[in-house]
N, C-alpha and C. Protein backbone atom coordinates (compact mmCIF):
# COMPACT_ATOMS: atom_id res chain seq x y z
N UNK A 1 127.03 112.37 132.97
CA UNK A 1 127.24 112.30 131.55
C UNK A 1 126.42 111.12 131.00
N UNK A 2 125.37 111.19 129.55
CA UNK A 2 124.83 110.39 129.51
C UNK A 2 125.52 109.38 128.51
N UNK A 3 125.09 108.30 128.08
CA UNK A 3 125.88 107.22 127.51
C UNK A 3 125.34 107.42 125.88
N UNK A 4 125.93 106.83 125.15
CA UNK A 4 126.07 106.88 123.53
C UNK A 4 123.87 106.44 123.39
N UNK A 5 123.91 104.92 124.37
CA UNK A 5 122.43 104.62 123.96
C UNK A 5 121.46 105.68 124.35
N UNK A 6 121.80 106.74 125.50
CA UNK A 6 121.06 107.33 125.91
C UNK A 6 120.21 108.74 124.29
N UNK A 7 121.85 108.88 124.21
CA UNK A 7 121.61 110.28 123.48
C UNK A 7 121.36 109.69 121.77
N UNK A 8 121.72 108.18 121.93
CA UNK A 8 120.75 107.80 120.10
C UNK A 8 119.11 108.02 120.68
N UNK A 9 118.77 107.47 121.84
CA UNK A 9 117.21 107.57 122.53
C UNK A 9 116.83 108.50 122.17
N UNK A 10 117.39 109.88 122.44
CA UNK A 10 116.99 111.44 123.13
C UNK A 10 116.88 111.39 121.25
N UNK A 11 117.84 111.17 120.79
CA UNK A 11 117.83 112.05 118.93
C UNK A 11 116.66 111.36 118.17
N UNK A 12 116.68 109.98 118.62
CA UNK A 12 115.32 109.09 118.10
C UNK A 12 113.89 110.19 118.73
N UNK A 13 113.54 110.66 119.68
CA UNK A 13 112.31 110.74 120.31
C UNK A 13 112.23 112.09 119.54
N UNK A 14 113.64 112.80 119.11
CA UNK A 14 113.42 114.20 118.88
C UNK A 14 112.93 114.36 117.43
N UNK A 15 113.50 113.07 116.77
CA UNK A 15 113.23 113.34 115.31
C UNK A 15 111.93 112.71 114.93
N UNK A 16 111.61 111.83 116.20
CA UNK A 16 110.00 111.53 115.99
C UNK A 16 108.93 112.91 116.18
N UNK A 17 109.31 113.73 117.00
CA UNK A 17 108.68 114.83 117.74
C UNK A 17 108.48 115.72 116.44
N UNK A 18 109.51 116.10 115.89
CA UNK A 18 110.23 116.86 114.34
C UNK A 18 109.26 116.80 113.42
N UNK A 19 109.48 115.19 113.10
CA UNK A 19 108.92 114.76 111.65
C UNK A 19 108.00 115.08 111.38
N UNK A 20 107.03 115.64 112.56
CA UNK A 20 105.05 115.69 112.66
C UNK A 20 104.97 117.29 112.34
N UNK A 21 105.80 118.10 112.53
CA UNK A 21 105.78 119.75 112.04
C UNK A 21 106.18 120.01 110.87
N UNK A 22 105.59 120.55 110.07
CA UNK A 22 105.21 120.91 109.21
C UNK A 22 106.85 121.55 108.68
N UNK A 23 107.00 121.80 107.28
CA UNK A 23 108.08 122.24 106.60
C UNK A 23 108.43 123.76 106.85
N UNK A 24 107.21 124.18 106.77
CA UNK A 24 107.85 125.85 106.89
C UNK A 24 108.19 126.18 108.40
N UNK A 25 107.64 125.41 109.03
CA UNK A 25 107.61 125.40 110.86
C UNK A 25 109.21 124.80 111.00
N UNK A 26 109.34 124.00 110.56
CA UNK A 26 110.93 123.76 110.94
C UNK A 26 111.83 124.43 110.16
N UNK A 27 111.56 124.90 108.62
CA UNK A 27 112.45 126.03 108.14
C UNK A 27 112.76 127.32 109.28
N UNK A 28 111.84 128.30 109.81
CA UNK A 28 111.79 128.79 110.83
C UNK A 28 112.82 128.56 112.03
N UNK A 29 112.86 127.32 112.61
CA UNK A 29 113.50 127.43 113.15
C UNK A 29 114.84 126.93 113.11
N UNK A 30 115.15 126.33 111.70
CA UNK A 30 116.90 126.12 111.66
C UNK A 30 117.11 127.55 110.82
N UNK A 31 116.35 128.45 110.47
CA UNK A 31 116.76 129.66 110.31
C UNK A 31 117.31 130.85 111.36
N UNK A 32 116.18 130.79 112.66
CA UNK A 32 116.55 131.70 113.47
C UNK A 32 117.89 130.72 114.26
N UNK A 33 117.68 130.22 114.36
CA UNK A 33 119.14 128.79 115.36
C UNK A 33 119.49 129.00 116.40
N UNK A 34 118.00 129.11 117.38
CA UNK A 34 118.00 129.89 118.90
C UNK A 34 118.56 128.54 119.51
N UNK A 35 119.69 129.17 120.07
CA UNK A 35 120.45 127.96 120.83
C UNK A 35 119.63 127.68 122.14
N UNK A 36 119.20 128.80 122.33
CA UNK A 36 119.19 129.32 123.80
C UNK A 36 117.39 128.06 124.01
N UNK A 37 116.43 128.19 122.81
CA UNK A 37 115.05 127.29 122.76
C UNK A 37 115.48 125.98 122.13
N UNK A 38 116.49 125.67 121.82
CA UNK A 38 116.63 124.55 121.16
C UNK A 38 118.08 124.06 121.17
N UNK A 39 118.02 122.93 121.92
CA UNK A 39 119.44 121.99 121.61
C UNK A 39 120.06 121.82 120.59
N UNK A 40 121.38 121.74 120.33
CA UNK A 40 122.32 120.96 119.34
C UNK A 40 121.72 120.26 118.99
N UNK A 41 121.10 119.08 119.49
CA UNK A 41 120.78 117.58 118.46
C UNK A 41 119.94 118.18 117.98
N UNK A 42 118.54 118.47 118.79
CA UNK A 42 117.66 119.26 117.91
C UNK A 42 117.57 120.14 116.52
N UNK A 43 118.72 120.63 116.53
CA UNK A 43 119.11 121.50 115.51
C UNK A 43 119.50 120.63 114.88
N UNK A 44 120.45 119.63 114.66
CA UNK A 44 120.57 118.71 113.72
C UNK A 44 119.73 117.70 112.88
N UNK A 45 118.60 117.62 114.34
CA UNK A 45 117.52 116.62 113.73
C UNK A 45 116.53 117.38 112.34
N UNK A 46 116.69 118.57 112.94
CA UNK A 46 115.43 119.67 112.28
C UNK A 46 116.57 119.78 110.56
N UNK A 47 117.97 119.76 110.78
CA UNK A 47 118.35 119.77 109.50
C UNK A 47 118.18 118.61 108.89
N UNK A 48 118.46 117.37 109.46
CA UNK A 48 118.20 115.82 108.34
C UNK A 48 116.93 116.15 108.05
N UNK A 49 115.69 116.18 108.54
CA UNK A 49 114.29 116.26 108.19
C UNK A 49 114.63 117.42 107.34
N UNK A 50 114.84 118.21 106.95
CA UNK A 50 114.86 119.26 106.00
C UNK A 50 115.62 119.12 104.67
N UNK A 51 116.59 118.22 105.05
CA UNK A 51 117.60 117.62 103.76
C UNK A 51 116.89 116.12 103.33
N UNK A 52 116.29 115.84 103.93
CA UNK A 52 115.18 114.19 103.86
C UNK A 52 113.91 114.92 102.68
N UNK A 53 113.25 115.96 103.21
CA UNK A 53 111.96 116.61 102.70
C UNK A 53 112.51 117.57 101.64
N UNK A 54 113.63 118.52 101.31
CA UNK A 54 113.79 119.63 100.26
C UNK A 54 114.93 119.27 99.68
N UNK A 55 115.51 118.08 99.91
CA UNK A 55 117.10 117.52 98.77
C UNK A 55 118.28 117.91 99.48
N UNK A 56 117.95 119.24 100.13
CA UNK A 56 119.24 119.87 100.91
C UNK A 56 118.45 121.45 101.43
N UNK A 57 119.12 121.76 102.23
CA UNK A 57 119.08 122.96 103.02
C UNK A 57 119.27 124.67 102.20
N UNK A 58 118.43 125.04 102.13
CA UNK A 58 118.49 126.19 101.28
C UNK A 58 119.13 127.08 102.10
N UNK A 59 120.11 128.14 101.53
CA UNK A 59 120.59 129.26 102.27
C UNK A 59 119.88 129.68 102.74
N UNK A 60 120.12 130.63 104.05
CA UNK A 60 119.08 131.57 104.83
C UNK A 60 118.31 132.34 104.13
N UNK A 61 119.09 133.14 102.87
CA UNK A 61 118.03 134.27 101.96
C UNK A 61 117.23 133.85 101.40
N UNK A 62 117.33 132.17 101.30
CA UNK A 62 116.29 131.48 100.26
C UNK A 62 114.86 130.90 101.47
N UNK A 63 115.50 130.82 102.75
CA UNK A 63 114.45 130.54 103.70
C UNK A 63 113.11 131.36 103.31
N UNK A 64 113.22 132.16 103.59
CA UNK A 64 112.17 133.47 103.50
C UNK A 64 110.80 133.36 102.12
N UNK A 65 111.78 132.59 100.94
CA UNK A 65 111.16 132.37 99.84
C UNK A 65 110.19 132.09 99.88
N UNK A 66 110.84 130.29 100.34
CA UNK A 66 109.93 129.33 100.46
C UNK A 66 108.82 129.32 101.27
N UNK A 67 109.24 130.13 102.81
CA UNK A 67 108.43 129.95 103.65
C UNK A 67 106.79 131.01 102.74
N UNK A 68 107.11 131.84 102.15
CA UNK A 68 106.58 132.94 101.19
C UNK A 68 105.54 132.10 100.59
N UNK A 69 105.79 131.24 100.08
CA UNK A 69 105.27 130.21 98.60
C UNK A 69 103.78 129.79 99.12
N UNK A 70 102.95 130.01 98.33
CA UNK A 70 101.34 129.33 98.71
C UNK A 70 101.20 127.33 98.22
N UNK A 71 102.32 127.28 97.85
CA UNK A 71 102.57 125.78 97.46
C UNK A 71 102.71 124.72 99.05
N UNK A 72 102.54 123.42 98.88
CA UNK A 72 102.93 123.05 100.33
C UNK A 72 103.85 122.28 100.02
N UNK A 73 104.95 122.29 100.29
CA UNK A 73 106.51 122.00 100.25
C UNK A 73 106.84 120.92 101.06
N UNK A 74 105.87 120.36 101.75
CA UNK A 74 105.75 119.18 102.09
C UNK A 74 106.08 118.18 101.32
N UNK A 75 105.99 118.15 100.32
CA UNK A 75 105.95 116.85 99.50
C UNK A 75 107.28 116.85 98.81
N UNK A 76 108.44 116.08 98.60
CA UNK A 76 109.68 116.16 98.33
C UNK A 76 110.24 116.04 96.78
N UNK A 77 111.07 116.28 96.28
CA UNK A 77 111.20 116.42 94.66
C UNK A 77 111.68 115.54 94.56
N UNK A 78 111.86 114.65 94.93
CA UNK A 78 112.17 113.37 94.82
C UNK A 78 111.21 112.13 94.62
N UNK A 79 110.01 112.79 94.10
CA UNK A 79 108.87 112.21 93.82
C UNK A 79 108.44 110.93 95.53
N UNK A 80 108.91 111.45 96.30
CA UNK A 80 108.55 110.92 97.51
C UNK A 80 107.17 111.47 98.35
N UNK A 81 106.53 111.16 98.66
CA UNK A 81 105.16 111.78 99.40
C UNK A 81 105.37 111.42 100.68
N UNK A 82 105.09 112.60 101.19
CA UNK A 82 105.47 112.88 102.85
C UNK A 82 104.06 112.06 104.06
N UNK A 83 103.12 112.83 103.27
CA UNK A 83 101.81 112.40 104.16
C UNK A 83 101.09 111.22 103.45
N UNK A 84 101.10 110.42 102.03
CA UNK A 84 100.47 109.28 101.83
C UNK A 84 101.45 108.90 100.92
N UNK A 85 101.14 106.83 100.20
CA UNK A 85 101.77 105.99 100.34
C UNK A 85 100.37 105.76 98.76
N UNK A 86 101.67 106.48 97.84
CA UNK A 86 100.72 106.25 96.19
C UNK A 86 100.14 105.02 96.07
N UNK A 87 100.77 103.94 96.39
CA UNK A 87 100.79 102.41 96.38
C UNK A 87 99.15 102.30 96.99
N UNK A 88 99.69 102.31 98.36
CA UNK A 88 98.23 102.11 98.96
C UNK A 88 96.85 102.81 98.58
N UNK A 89 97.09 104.32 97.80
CA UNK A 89 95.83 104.71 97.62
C UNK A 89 95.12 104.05 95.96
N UNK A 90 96.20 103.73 95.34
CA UNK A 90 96.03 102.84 94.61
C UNK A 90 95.20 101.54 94.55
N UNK A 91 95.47 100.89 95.42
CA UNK A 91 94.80 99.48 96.10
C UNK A 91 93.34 100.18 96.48
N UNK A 92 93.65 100.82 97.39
CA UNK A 92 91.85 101.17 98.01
C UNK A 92 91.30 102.05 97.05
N UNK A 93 91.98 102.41 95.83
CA UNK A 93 90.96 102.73 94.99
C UNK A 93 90.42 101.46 94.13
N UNK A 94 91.32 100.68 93.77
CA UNK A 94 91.24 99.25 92.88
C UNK A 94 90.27 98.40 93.84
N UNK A 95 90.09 98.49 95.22
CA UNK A 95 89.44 97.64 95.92
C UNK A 95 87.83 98.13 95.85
N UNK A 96 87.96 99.50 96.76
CA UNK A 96 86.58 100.26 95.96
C UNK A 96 85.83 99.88 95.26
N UNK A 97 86.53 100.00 93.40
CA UNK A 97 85.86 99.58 92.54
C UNK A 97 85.48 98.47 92.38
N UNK A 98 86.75 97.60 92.68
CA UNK A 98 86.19 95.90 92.52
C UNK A 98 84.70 95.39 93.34
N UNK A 99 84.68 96.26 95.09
CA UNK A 99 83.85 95.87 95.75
C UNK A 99 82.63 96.59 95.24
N UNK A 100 82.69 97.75 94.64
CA UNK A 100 81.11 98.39 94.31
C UNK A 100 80.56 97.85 92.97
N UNK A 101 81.37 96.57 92.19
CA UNK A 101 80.63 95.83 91.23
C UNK A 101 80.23 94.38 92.00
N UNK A 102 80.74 94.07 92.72
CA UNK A 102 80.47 93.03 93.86
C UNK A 102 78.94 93.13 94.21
N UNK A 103 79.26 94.43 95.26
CA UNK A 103 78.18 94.68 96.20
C UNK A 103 76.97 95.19 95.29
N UNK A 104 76.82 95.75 93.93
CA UNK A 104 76.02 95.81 93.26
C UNK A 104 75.43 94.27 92.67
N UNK A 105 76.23 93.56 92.28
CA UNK A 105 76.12 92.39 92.10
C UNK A 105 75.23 91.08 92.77
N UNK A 106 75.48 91.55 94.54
CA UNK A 106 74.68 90.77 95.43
C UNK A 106 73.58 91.28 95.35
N UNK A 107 73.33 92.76 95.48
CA UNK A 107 72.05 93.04 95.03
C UNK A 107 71.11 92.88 94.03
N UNK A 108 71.61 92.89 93.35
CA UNK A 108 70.46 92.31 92.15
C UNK A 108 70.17 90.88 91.78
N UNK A 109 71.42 90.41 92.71
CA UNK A 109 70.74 88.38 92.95
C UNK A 109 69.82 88.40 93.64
N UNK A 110 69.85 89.41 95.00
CA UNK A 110 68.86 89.62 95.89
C UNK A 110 67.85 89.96 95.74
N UNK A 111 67.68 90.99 94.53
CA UNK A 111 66.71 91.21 94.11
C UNK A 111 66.13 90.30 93.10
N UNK A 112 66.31 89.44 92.60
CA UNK A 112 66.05 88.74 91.58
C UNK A 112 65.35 87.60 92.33
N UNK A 113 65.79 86.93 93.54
CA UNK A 113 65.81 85.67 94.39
C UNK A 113 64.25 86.62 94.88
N UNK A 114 64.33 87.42 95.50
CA UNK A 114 63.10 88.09 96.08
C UNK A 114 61.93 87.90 95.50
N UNK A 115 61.94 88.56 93.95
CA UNK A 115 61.42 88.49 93.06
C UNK A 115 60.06 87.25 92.70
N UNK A 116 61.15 86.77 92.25
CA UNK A 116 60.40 85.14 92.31
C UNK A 116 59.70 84.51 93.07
N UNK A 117 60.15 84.64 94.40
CA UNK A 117 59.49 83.83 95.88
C UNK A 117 58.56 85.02 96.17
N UNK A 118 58.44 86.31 95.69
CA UNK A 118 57.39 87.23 95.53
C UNK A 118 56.13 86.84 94.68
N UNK A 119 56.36 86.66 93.34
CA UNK A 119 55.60 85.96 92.49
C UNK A 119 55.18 84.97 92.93
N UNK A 120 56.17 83.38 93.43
CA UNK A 120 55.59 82.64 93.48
C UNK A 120 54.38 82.93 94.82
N UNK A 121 54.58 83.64 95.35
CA UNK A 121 53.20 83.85 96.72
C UNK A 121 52.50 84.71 96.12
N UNK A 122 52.35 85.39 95.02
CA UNK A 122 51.19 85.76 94.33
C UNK A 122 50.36 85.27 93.54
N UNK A 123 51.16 83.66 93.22
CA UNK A 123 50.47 83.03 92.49
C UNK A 123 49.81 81.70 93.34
N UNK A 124 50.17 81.72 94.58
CA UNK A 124 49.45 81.07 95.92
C UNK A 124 47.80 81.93 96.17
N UNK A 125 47.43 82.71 95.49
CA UNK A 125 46.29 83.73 95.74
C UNK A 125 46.16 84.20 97.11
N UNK A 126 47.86 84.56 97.89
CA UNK A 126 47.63 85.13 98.91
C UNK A 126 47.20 86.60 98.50
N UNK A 127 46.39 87.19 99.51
CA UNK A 127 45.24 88.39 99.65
C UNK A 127 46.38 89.56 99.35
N UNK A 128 46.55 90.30 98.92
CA UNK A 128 46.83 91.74 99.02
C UNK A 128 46.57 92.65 100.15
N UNK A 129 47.37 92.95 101.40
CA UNK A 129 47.48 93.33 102.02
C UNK A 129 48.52 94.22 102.04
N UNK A 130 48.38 95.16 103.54
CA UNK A 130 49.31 95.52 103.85
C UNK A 130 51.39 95.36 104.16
N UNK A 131 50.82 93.93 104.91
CA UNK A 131 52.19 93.39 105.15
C UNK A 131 52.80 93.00 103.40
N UNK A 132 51.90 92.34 102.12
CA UNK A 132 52.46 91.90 101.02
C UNK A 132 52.87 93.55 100.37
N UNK A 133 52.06 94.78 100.55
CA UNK A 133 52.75 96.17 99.92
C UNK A 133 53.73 96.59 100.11
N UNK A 134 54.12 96.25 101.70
CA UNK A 134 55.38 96.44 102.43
C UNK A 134 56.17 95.85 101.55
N UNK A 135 56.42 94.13 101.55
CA UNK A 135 57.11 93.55 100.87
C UNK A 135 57.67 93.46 99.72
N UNK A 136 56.45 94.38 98.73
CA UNK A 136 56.67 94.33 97.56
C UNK A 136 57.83 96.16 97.30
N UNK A 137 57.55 96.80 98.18
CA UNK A 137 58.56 98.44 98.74
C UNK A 137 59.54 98.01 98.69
N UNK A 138 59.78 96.72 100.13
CA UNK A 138 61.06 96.85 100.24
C UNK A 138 62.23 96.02 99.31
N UNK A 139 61.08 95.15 98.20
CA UNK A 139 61.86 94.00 96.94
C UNK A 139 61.98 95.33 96.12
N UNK A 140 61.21 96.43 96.31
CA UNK A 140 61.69 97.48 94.87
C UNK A 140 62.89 97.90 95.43
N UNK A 141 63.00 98.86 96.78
CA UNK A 141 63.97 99.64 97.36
C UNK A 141 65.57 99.20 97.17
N UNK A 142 65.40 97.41 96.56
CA UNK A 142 67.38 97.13 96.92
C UNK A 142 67.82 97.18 95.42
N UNK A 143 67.43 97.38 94.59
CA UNK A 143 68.08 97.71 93.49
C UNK A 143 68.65 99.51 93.95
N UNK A 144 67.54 99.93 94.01
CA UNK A 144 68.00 101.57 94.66
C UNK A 144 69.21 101.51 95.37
N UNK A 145 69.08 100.75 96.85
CA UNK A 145 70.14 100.68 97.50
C UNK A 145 71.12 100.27 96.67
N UNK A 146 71.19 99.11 96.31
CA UNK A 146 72.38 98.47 95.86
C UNK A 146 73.31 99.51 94.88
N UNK A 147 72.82 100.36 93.98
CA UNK A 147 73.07 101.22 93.24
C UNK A 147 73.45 102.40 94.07
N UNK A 148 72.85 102.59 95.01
CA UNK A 148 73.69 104.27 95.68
C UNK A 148 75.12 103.55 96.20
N UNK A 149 74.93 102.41 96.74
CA UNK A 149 76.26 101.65 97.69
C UNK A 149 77.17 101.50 96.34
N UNK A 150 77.06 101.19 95.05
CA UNK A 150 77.95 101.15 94.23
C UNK A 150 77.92 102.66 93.55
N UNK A 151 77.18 103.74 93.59
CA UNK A 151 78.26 105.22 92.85
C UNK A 151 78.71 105.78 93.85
N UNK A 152 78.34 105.23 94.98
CA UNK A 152 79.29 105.48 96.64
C UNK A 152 80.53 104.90 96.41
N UNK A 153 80.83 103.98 96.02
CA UNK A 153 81.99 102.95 96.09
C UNK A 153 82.86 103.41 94.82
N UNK A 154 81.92 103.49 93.48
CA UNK A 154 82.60 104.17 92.57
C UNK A 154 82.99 105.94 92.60
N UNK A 155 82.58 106.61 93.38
CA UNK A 155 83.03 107.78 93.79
C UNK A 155 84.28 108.05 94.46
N UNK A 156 84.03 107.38 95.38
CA UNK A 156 85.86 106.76 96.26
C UNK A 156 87.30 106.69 95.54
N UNK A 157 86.43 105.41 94.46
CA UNK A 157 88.06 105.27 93.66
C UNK A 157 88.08 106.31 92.80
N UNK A 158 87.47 106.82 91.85
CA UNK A 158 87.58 107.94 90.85
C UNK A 158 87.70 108.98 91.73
N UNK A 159 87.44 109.57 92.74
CA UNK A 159 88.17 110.29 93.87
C UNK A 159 89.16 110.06 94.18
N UNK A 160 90.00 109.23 94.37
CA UNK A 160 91.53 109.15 94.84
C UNK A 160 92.27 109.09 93.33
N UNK A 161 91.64 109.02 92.62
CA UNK A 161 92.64 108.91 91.18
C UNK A 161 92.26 110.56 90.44
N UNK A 162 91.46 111.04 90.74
CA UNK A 162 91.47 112.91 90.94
C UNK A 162 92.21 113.36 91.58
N UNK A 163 91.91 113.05 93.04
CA UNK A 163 93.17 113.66 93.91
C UNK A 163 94.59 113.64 93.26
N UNK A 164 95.11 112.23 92.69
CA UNK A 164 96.55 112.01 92.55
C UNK A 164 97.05 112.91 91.42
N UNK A 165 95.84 112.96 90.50
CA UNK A 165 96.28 113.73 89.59
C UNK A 165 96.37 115.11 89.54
N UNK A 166 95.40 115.71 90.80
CA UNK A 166 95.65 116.86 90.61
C UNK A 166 96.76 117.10 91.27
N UNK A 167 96.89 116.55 92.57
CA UNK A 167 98.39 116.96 93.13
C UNK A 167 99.77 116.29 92.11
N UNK A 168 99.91 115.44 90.99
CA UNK A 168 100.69 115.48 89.90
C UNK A 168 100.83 116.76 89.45
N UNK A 169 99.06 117.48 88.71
CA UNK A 169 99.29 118.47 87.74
C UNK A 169 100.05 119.22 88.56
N UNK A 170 99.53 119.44 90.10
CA UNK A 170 100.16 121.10 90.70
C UNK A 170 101.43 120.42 90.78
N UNK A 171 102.28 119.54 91.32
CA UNK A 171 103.69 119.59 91.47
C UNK A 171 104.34 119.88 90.01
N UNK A 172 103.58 119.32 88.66
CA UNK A 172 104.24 119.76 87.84
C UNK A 172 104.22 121.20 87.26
N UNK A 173 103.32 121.30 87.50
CA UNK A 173 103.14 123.29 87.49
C UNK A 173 104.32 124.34 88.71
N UNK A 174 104.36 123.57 89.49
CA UNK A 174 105.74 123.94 90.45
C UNK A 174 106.84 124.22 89.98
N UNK A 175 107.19 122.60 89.68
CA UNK A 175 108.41 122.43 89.11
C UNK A 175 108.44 123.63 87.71
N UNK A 176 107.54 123.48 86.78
CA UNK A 176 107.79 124.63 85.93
C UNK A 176 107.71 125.68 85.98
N UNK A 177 107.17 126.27 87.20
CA UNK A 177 107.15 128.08 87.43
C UNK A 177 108.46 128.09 87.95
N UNK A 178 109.35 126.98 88.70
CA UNK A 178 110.25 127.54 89.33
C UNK A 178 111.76 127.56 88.46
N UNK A 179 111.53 127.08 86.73
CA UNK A 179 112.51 127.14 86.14
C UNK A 179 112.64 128.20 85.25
């Protein structure tokens, strides 16, 4: 017989195991309630994760619904998010932006600092060569760079603040088809 710590262990590992399958995958199976593939705790764990993720446990006739629905039911009406952490995508969008006026920023000191110590060796009457054409490519090329690295950086954050909103609009389009 195992001991009280054993079987909090066994319900801990099970509801870690749980949490990673998907909503309609565990609707499924506290619907069919094969004793015979699945333990008691198991079956219990698969109901808290289901009353944690949908508010509470829908009757069996309503199983079928949901599992039906092209929506992903993942995400809980409790304005809770299952797979990301609003907060944080928040920040790394705010960081994003802050860093792609930064990193645009160093660039065009860089380019500016270049600039000058460019000039000033043109006004040394060094020769026009090869190696000075190079030089003068790669003093044009970092404004370029610096500018793709910032609508790279600004793409990111205005990308995660699209994303949020569209998964807003669709949950609120949910919520209103289903009233």
């Amino acid at each position: 017989m195992s001991t009280k710590k054993e079987k909090d262990t066994l319900r801990k590992q099970i509801y870690e195991r749980m949490n990673f399958k998907e909503t309609n995958e565990l609707l499924e199976i506290w619907r069919k309630g094969d004793h015979e593939e699945w333990t008691e705790i198991a079956l219990d764990v698969i109901k808290e994760i289901l009353i944690d993720r949908l508010g509470e446990i829908p009757p069996e006739e309503d199983v079928e619904e949901i599992e039906d629905e092209t929506v992903d039911i993942n995400t809980t009406t409790h304005n809770e998010d299952i797979f990301h952490n609003e907060n944080k995508l928040l920040n790394i969008s705010s960081w994003a932006s802050t860093l792609s006026w930064i990193v645009l920023g160093l660039y065009m000191v860089l380019f500016v600092i270049r600039l000058i110590l460019e000039i000033q060796n043109g006004r040394q009457g060094v020769a026009i060569n090869l190696s000075q054409i190079n030089a003068w490519l790669g003093l044009l090329s970092m404004p370029i760079i610096g500018s793709i690295y910032f609508l790279i950086l600004q793409a990111i954050s205005e990308g995660i603040y699209m994303l949020m909103d569209l998964e807003d609009d669709g949950l609120q389009i949910i919520k209103s088809g289903k009233r």
